[in-house]
C-alpha atoms as a PDB file:
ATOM      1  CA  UNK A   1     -24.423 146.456 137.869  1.00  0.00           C
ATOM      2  CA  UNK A   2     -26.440 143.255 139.163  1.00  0.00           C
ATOM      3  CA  UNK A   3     -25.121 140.664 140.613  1.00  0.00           C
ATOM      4  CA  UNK A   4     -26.674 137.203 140.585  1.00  0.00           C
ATOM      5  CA  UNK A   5     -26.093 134.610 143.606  1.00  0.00           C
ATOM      6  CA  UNK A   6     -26.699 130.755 143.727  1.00  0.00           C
ATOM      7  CA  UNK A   7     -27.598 131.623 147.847  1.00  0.00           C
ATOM      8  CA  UNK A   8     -30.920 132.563 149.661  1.00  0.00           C
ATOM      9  CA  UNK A   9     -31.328 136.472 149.876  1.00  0.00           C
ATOM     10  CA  UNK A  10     -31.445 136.202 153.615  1.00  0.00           C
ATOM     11  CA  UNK A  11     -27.907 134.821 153.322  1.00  0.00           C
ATOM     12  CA  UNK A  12     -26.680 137.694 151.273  1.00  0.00           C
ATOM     13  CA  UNK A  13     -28.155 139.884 152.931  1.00  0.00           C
ATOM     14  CA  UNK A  14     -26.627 139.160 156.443  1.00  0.00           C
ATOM     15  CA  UNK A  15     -22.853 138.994 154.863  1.00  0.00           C
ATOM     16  CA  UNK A  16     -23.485 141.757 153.081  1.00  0.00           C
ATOM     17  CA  UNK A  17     -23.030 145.088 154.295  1.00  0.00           C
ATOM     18  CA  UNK A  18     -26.044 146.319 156.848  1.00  0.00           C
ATOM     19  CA  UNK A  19     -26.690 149.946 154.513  1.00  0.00           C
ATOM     20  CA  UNK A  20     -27.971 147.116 151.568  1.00  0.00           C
ATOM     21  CA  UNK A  21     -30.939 145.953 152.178  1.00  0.00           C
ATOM     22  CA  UNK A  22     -32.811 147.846 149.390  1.00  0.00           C
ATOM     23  CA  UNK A  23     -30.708 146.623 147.217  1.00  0.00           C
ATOM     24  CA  UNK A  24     -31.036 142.414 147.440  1.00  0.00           C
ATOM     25  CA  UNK A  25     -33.501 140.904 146.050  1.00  0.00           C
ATOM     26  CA  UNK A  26     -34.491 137.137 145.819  1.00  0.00           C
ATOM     27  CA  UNK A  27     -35.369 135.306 142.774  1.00  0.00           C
ATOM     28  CA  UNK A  28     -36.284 132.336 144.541  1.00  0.00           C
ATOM     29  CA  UNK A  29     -35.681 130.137 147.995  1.00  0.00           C
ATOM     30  CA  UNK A  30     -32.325 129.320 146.497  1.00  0.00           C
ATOM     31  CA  UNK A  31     -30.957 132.697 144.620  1.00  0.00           C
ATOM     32  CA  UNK A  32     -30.968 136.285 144.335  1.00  0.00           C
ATOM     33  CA  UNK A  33     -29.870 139.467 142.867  1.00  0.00           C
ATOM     34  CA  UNK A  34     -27.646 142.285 144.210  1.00  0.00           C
ATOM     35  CA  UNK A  35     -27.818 145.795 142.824  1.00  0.00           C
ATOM     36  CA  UNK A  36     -24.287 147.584 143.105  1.00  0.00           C
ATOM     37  CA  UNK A  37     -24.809 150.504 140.833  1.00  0.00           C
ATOM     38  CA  UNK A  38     -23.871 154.013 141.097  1.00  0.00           C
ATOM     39  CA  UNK A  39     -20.631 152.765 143.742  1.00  0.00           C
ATOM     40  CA  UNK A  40     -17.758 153.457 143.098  1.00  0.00           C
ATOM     41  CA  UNK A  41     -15.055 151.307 141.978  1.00  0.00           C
ATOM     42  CA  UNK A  42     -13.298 150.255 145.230  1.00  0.00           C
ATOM     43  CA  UNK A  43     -16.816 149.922 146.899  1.00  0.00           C
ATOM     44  CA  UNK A  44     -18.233 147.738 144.122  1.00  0.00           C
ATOM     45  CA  UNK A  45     -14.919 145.601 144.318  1.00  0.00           C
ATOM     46  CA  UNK A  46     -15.083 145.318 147.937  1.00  0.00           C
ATOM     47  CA  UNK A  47     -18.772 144.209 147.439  1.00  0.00           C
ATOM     48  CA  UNK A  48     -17.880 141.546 144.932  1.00  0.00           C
ATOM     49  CA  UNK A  49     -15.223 139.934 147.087  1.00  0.00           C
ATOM     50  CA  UNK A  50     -17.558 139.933 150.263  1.00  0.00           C
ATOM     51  CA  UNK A  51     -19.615 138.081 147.565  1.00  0.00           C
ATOM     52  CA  UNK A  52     -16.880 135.591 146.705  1.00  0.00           C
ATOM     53  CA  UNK A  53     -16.428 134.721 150.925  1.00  0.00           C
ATOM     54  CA  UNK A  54     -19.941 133.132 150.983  1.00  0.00           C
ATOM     55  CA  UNK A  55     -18.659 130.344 148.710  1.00  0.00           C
ATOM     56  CA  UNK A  56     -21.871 130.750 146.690  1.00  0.00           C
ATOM     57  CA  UNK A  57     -22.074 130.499 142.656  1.00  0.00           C
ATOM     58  CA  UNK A  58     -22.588 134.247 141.143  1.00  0.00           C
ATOM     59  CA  UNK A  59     -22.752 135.907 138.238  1.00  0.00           C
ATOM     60  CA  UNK A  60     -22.045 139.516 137.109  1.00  0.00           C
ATOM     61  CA  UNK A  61     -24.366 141.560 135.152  1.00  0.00           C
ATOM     62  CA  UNK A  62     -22.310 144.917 133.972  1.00  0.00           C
ATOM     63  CA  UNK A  63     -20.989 147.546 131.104  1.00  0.00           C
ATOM     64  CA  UNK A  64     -17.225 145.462 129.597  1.00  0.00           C
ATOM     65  CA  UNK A  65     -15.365 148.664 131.081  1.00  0.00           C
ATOM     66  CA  UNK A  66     -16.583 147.729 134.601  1.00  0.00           C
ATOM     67  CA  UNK A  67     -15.925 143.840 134.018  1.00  0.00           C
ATOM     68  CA  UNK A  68     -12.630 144.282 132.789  1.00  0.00           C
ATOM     69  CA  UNK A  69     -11.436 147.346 135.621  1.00  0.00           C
ATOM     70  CA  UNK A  70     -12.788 144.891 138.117  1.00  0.00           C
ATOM     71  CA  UNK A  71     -10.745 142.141 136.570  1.00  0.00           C
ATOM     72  CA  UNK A  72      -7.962 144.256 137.038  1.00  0.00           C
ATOM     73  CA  UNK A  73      -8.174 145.031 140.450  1.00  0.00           C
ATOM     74  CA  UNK A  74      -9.116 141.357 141.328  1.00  0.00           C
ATOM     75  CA  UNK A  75      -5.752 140.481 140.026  1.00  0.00           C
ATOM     76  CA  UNK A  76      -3.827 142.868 141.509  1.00  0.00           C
ATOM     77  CA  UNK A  77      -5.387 141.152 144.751  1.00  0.00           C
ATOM     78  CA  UNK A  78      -4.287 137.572 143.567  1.00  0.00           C
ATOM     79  CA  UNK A  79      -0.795 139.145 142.475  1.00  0.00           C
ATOM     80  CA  UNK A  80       0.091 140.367 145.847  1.00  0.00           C
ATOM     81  CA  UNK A  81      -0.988 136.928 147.127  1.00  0.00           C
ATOM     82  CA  UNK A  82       0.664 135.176 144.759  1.00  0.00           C
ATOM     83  CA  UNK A  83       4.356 136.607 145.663  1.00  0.00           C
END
């Protein structure tokens, strides 16, 4: 899965978990790319909201299945907020 951010990879890569440096890479002075493949579920969901925190645009490269099982656990997130 690759992950697309509106944010400089130095950015990223100091909010970002310290074991992930391999796997940012920057586009440009304004945007990069994550790698999350081969994590597992919870680990690529806890990845993508540590993504969300830097208030930065991003986009998510990845398989339906793992779009729509991270959908799922997103809202399960926004469900137990919500009530």
């Amino acid at each position: 899965m690759r992950v697309t951010v509106q944010a400089p990879a130095d950015a990223v890569l100091a909010h970002l978990h310290p074991l992930l440096p391999g796997r940012v890479a920057p586009i440009d002075d304004h945007s990069c790319t994550v790698q999350l493949g081969g994590d597992t579920l919870p680990v690529v969901t806890r990845r993508v909201l540590e993504l969300a925190v830097l208030d930065a645009e991003f986009t998510i490269d990845a398989l339906d299945d793992l779009r729509d099982r991270l959908h799922s656990r997103i809202h399960q997130v926004l469900d137990v907020l919500s009530s």
